[in-house]
N, C-alpha and C. Protein backbone atom coordinates (compact mmCIF):
# COMPACT_ATOMS: atom_id res chain seq x y z
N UNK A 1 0.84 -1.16 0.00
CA UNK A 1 0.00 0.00 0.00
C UNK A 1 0.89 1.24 0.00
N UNK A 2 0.53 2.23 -0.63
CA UNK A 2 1.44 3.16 -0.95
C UNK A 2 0.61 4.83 -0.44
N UNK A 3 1.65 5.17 0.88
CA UNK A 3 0.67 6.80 1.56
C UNK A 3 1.21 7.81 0.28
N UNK A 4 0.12 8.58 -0.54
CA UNK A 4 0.12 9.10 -1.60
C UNK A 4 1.45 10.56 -1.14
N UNK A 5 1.38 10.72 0.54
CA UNK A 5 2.12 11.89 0.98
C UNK A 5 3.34 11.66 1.12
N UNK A 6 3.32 10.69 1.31
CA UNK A 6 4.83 10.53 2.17
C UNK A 6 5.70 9.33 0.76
N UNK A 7 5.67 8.96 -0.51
CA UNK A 7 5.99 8.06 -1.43
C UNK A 7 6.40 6.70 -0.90
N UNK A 8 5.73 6.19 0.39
CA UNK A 8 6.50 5.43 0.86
C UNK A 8 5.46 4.11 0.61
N UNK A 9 5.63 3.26 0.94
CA UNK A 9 5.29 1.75 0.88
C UNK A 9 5.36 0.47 1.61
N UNK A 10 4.42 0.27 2.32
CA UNK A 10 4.73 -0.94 3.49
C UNK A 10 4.75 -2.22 2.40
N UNK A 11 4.78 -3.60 3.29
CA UNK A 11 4.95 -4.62 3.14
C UNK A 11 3.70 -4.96 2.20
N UNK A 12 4.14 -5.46 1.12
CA UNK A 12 3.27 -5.59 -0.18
C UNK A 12 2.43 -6.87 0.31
N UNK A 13 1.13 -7.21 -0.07
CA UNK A 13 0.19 -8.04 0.20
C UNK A 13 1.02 -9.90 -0.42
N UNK A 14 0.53 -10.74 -0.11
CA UNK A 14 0.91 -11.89 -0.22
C UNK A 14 0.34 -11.84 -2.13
N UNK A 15 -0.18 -11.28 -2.87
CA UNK A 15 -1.16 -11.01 -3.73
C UNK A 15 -0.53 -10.17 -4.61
N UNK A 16 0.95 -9.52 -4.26
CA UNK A 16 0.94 -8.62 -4.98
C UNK A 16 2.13 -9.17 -6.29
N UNK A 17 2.66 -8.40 -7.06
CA UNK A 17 3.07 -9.11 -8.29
C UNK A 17 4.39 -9.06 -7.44
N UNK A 18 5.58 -9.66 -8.71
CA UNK A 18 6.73 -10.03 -7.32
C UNK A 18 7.96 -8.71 -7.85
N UNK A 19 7.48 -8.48 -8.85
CA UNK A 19 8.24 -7.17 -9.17
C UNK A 19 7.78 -5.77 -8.16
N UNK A 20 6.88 -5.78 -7.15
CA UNK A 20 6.33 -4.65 -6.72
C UNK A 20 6.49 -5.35 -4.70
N UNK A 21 6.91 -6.17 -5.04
CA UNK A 21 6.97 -7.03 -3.95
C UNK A 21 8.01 -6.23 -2.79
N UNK A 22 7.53 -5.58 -1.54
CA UNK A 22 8.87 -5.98 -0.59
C UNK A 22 9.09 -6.83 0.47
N UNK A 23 10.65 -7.01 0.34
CA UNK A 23 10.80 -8.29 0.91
C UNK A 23 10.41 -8.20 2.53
N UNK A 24 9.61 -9.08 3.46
CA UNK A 24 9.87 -9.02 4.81
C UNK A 24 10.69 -8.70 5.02
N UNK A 25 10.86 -7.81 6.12
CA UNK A 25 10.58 -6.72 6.98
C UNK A 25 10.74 -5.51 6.87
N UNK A 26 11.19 -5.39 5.43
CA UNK A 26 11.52 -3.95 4.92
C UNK A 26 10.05 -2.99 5.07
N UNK A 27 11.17 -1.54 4.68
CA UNK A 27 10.01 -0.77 4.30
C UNK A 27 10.58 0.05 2.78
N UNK A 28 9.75 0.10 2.74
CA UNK A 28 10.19 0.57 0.54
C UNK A 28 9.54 2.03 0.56
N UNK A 29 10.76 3.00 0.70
CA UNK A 29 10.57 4.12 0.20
C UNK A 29 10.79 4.53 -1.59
N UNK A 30 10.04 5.70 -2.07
CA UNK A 30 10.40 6.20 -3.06
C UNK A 30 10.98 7.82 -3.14
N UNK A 31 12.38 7.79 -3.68
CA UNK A 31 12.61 9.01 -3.49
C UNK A 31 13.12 9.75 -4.64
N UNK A 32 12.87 10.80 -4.52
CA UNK A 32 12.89 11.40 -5.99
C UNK A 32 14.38 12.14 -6.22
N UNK A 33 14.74 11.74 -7.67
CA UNK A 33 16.25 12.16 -7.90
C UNK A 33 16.25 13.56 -8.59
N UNK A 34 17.44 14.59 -8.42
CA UNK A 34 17.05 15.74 -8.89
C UNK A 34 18.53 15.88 -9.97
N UNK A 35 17.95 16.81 -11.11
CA UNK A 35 19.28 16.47 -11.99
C UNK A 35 20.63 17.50 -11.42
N UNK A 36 20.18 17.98 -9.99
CA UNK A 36 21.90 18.78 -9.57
C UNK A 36 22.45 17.24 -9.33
N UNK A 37 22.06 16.18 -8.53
CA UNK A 37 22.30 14.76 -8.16
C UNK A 37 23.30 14.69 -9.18
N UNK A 38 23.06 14.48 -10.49
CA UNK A 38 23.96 14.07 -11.38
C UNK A 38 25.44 14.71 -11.28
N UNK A 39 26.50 13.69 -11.79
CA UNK A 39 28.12 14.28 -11.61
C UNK A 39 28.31 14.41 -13.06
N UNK A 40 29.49 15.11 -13.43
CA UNK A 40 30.17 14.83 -15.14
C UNK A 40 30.42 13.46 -15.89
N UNK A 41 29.57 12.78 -15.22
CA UNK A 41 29.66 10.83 -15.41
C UNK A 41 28.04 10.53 -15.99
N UNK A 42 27.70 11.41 -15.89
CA UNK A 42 25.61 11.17 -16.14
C UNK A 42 25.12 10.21 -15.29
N UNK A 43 26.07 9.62 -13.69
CA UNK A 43 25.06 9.29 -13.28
C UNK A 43 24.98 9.89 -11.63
N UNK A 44 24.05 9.73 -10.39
CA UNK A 44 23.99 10.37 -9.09
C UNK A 44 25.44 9.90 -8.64
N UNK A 45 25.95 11.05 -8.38
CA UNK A 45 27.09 11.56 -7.67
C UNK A 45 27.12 10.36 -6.30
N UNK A 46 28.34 10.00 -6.07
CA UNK A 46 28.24 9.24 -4.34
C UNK A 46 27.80 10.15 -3.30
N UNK A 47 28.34 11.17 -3.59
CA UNK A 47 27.83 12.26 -2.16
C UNK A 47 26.36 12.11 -2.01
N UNK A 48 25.76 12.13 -3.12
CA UNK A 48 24.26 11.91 -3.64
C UNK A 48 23.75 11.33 -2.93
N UNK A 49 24.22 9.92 -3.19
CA UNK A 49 23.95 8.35 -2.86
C UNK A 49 23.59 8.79 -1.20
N UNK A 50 24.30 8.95 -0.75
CA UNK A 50 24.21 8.76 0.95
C UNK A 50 23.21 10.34 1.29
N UNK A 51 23.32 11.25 0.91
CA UNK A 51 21.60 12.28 1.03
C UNK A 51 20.54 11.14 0.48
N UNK A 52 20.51 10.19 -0.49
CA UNK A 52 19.23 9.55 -0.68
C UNK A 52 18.87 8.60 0.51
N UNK A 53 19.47 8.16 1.17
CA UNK A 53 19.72 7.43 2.15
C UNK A 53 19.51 7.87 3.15
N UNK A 54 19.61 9.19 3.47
CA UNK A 54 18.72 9.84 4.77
C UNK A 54 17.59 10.36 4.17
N UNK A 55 16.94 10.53 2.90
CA UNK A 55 15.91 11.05 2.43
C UNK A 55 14.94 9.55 3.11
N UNK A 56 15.48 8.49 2.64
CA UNK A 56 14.63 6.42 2.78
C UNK A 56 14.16 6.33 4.31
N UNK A 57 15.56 7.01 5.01
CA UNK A 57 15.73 7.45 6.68
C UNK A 57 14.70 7.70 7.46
N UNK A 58 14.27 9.05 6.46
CA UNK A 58 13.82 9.87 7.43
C UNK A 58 11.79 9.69 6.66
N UNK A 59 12.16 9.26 5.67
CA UNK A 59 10.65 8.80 5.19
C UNK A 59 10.02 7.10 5.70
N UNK A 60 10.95 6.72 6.17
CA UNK A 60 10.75 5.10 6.70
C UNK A 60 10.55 5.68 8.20
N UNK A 61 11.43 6.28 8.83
CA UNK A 61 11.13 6.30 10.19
C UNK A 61 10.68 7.16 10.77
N UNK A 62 10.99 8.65 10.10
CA UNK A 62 11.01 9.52 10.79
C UNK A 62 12.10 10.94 11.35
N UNK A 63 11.70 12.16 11.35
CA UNK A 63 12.87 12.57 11.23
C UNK A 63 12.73 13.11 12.79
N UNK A 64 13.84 13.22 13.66
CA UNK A 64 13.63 13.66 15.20
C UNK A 64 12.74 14.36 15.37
N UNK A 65 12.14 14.67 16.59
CA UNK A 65 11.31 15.59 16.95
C UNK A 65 11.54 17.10 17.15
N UNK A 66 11.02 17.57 16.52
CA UNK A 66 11.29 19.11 16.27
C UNK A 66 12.49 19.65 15.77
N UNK A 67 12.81 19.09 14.15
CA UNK A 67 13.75 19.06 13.20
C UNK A 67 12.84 19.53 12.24
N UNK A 68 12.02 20.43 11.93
CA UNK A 68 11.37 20.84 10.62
C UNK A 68 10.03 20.46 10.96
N UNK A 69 9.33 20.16 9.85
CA UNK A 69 7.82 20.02 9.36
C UNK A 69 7.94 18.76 8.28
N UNK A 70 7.25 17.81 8.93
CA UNK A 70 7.32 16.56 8.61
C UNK A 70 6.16 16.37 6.76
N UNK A 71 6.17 16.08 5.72
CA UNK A 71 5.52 16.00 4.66
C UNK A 71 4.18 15.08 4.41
N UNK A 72 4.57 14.21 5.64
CA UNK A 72 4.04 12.75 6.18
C UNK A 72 3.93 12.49 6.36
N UNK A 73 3.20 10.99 6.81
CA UNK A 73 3.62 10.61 7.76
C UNK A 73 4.93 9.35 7.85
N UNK A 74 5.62 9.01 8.51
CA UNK A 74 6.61 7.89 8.75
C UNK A 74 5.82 6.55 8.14
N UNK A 75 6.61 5.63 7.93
CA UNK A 75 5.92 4.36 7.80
C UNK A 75 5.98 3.66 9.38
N UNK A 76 6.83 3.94 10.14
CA UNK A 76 6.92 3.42 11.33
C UNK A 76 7.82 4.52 12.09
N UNK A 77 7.22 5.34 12.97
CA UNK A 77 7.64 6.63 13.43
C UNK A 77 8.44 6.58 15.30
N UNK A 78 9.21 6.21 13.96
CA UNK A 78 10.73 5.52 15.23
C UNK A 78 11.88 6.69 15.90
N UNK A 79 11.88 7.95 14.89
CA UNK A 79 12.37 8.78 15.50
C UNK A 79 11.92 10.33 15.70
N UNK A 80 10.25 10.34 15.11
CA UNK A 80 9.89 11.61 15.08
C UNK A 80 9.09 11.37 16.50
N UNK A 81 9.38 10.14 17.16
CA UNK A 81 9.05 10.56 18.93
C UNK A 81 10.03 10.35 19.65
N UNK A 82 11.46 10.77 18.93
CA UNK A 82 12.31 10.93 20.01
C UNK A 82 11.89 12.24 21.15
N UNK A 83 12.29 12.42 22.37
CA UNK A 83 12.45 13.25 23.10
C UNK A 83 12.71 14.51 22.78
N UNK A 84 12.09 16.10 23.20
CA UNK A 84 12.87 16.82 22.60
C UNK A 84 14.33 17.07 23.28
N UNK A 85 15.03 17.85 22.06
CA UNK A 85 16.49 18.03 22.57
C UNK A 85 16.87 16.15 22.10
N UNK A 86 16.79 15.28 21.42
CA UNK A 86 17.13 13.92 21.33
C UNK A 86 17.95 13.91 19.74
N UNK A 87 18.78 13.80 19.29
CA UNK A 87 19.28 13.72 18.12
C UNK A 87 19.68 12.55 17.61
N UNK A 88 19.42 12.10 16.59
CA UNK A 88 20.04 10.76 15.90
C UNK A 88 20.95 10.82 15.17
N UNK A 89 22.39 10.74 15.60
CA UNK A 89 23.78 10.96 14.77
C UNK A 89 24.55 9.80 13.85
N UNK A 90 24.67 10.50 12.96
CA UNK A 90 25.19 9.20 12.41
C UNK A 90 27.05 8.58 12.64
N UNK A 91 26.65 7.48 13.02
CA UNK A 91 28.01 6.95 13.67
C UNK A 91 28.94 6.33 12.52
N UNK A 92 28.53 6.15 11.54
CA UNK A 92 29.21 5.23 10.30
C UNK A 92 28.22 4.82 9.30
N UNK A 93 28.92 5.15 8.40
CA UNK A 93 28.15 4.36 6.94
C UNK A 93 29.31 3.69 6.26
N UNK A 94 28.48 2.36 5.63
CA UNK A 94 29.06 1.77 4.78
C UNK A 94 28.42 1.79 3.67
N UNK A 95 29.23 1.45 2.61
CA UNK A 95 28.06 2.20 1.07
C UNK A 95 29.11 1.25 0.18
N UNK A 96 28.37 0.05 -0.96
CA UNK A 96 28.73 -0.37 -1.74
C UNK A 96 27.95 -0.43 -2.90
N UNK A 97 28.94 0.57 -4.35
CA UNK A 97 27.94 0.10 -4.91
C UNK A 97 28.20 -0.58 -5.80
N UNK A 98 26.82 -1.21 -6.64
CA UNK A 98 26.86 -2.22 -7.46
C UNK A 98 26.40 -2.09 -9.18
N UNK A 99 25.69 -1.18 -9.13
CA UNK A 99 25.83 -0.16 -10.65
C UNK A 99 25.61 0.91 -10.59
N UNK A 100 26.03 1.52 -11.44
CA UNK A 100 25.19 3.05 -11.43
C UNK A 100 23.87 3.41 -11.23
N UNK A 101 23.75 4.38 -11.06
CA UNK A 101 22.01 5.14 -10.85
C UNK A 101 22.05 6.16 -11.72
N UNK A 102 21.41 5.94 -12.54
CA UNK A 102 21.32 7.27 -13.85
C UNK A 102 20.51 8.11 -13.15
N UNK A 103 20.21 9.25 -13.87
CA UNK A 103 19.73 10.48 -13.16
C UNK A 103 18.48 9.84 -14.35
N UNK A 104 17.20 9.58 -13.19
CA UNK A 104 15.95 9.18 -14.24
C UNK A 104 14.70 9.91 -13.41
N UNK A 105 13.37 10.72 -14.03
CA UNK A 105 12.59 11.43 -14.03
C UNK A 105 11.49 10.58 -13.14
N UNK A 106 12.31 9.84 -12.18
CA UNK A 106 11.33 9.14 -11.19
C UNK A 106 12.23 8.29 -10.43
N UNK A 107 11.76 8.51 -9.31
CA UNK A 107 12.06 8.03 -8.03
C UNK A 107 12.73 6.58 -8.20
N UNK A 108 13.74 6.86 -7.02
CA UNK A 108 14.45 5.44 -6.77
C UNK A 108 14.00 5.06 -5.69
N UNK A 109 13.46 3.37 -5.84
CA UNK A 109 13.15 2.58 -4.63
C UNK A 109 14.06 2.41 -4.18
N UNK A 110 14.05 2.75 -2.63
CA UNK A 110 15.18 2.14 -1.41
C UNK A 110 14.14 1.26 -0.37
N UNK A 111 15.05 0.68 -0.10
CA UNK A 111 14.21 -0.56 1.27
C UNK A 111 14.99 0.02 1.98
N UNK A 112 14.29 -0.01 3.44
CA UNK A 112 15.29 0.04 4.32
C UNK A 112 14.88 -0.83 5.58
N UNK A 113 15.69 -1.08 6.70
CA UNK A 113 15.62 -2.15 7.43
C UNK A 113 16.19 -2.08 8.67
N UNK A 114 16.22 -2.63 9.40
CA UNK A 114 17.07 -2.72 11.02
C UNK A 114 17.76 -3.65 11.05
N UNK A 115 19.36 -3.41 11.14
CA UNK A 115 20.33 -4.93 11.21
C UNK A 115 20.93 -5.29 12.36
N UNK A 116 20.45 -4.02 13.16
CA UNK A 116 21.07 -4.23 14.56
C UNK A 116 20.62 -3.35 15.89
N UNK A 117 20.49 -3.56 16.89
CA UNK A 117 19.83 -3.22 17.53
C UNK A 117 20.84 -2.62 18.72
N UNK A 118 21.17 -1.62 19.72
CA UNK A 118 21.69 -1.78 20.59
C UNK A 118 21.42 -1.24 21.90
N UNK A 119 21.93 -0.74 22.78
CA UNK A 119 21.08 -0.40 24.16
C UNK A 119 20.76 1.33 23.89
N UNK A 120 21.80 2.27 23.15
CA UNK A 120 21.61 3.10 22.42
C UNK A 120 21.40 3.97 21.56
N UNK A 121 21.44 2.99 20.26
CA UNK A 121 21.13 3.18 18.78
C UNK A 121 21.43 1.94 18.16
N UNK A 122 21.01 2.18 16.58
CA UNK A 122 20.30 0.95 16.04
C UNK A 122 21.89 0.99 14.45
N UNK A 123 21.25 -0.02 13.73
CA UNK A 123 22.16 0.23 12.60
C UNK A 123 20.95 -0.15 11.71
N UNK A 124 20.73 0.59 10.43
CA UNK A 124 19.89 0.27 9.55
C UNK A 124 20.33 0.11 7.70
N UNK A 125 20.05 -0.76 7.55
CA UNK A 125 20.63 -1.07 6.17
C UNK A 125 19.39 -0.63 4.79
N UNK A 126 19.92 -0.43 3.72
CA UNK A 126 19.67 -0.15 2.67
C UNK A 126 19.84 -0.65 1.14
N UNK A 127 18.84 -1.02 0.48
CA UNK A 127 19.40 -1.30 -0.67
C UNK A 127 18.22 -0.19 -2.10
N UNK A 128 19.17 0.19 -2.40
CA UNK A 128 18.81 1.05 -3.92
C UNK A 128 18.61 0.74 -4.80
N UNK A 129 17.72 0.72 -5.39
CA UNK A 129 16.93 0.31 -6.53
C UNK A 129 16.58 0.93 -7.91
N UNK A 130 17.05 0.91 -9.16
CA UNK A 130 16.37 2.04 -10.30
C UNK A 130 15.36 2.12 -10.17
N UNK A 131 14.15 3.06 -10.12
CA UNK A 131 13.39 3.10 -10.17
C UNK A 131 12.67 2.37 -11.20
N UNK A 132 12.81 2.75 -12.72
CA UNK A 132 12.79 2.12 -13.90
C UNK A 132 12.35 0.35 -14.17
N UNK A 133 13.85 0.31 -13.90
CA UNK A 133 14.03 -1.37 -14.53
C UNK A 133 14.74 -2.36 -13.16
N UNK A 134 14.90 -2.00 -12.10
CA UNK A 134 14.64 -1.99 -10.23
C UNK A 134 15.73 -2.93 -10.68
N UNK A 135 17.00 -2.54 -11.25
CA UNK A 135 18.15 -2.62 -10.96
C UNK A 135 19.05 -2.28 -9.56
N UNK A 136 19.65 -3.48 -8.98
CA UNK A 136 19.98 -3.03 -7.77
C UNK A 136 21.48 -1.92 -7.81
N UNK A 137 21.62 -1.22 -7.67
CA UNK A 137 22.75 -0.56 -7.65
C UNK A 137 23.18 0.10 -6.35
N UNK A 138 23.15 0.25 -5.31
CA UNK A 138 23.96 0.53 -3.73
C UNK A 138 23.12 -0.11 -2.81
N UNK A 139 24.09 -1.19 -2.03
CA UNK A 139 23.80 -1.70 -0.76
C UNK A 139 24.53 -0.79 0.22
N UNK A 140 23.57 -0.64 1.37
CA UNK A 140 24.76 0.33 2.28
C UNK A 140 24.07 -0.11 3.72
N UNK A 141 24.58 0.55 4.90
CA UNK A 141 24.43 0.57 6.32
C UNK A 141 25.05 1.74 6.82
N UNK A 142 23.56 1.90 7.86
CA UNK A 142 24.37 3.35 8.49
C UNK A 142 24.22 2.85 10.02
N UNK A 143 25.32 3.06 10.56
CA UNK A 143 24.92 3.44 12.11
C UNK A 143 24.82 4.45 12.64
N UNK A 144 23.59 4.64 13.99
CA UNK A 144 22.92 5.69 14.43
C UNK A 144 23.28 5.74 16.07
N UNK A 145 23.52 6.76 16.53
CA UNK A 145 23.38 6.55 18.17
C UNK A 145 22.49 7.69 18.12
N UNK A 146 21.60 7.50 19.26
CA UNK A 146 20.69 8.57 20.15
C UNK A 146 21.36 9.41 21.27
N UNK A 147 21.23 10.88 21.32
CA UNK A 147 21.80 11.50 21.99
C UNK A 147 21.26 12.59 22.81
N UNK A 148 21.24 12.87 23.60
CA UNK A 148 20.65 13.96 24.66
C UNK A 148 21.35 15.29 24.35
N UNK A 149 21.32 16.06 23.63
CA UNK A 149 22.43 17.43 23.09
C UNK A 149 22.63 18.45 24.37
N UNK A 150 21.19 18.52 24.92
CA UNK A 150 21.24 18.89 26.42
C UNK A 150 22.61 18.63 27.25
N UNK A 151 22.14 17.55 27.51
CA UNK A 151 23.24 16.63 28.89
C UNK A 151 24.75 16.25 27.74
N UNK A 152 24.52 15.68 26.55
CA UNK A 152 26.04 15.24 25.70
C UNK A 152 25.79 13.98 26.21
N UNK A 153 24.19 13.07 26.92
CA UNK A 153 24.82 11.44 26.94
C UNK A 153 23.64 10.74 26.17
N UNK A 154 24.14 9.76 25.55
CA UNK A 154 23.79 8.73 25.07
C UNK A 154 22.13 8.37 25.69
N UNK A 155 21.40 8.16 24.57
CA UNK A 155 19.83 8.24 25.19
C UNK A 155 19.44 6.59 24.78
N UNK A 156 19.08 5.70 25.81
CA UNK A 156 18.60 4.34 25.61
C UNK A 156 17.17 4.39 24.71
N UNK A 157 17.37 3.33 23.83
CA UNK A 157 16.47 3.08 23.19
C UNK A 157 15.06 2.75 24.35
N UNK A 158 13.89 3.32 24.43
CA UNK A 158 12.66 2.96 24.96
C UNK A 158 11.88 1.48 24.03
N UNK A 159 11.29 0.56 24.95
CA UNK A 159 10.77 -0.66 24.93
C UNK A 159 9.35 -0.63 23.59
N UNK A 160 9.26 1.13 23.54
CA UNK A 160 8.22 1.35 22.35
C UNK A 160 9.00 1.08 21.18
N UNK A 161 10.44 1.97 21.01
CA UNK A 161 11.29 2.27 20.26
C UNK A 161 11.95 0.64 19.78
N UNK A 162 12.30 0.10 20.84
CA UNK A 162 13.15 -1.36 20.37
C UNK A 162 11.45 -2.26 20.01
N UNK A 163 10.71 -2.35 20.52
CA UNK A 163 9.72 -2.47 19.68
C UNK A 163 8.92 -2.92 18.31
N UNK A 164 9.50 -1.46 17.76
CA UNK A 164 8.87 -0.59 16.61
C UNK A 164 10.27 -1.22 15.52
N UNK A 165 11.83 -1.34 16.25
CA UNK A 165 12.87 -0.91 15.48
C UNK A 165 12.56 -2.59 15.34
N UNK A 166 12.22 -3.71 16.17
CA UNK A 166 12.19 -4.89 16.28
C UNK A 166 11.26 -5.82 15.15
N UNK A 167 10.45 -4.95 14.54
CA UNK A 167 9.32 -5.48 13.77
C UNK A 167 10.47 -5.75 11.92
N UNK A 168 11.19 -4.69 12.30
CA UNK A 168 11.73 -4.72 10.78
C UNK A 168 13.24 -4.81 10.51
N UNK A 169 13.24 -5.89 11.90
CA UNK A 169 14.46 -6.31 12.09
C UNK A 169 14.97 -7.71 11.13
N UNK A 170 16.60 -7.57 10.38
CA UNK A 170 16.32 -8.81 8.72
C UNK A 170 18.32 -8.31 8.95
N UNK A 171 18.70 -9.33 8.46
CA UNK A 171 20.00 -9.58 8.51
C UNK A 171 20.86 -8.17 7.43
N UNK A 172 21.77 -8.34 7.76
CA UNK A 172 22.52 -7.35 6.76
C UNK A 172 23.04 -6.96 5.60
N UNK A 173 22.64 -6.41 4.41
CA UNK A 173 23.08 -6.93 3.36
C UNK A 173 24.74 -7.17 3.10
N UNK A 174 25.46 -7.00 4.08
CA UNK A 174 27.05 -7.08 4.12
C UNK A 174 27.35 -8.65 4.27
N UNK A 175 26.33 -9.06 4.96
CA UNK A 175 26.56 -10.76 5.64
C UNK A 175 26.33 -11.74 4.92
N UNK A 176 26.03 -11.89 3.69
CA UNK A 176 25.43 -12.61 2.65
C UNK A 176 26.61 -13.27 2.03
């Protein structure tokens, strides 16, 4: 099912065709590519790559609480009830890719997922998709810690939060 606001897409029906299919436990965002994206190569720049990746981020989960004006709603709103003053930093990304991403006049499917869970932030993985012809081209992982900007300490994941992060929890695409 697809929220017309937010381009995003839960877990496709047992019914649905297998090209439109996402896999358990993902969630399948669509995000739209813009032609600054493109490098002198004709296709999205790497710097690119990883802004699309908090675009999947922040449309799958959520973007902190009181960071802007949300477009949407989340598919599973894991960090737009963080605490205020709560920030989600990114601790590491890994980013491999596997073909290019042409700069095309419609959105690239990303899945995204939970590969790891910890007492203070999570790690969530990604895989990129052409929109087009749903060529896979970047597997990646980011890690996240939660943070109190207030105090400077480390904010435990809540039993709602591990939860929520627990439903769409699926191995890593690095581990394969």
């Amino acid at each position: 099912m697809t929220d017309a606001t937010s381009g995003t897409t839960s877990h496709a029906s047992p019914n649905a065709a297998a090209s439109t299919e996402t896999p358990a436990p993902r969630l399948r965002t669509r995000v739209p590519l813009r032609w600054g994206d493109m490098d002198a190569y004709g296709h999205i720049n790497n710097v690119e790559v990883v802004r699309l990746l908090e675009e999947a981020r922040v449309r799958a989960f959520g973007a902190p609480a009181n960071t802007g004006y949300p477009v949407g709603e989340p598919l599973s709103p894991l960090f737009n009830e963080l605490p205020e003053g709560a920030q989600a930093l990114v601790v590491e990304h890994r980013v491999r890719y596997l073909s290019s991403l042409e700069y095309r006049d419609v959105p690239a499917e990303i899945d995204v997922w939970v590969t790891t869970l910890k007492g203070a932030g999570l790690t969530l993985a990604y895989e990129v998709r052409d929109g087009v012809d749903g060529t896979r081209c970047v597997l990646a992982e980011t890690q996240l810690a939660f943070l109190d900007a207030p105090t400077g300490r480390l904010l435990r994941l809540t039993s709602l939060q591990r939860d929520r992060a627990t439903a769409f929890l699926a191995d890593s695409p690095f581990r394969r």
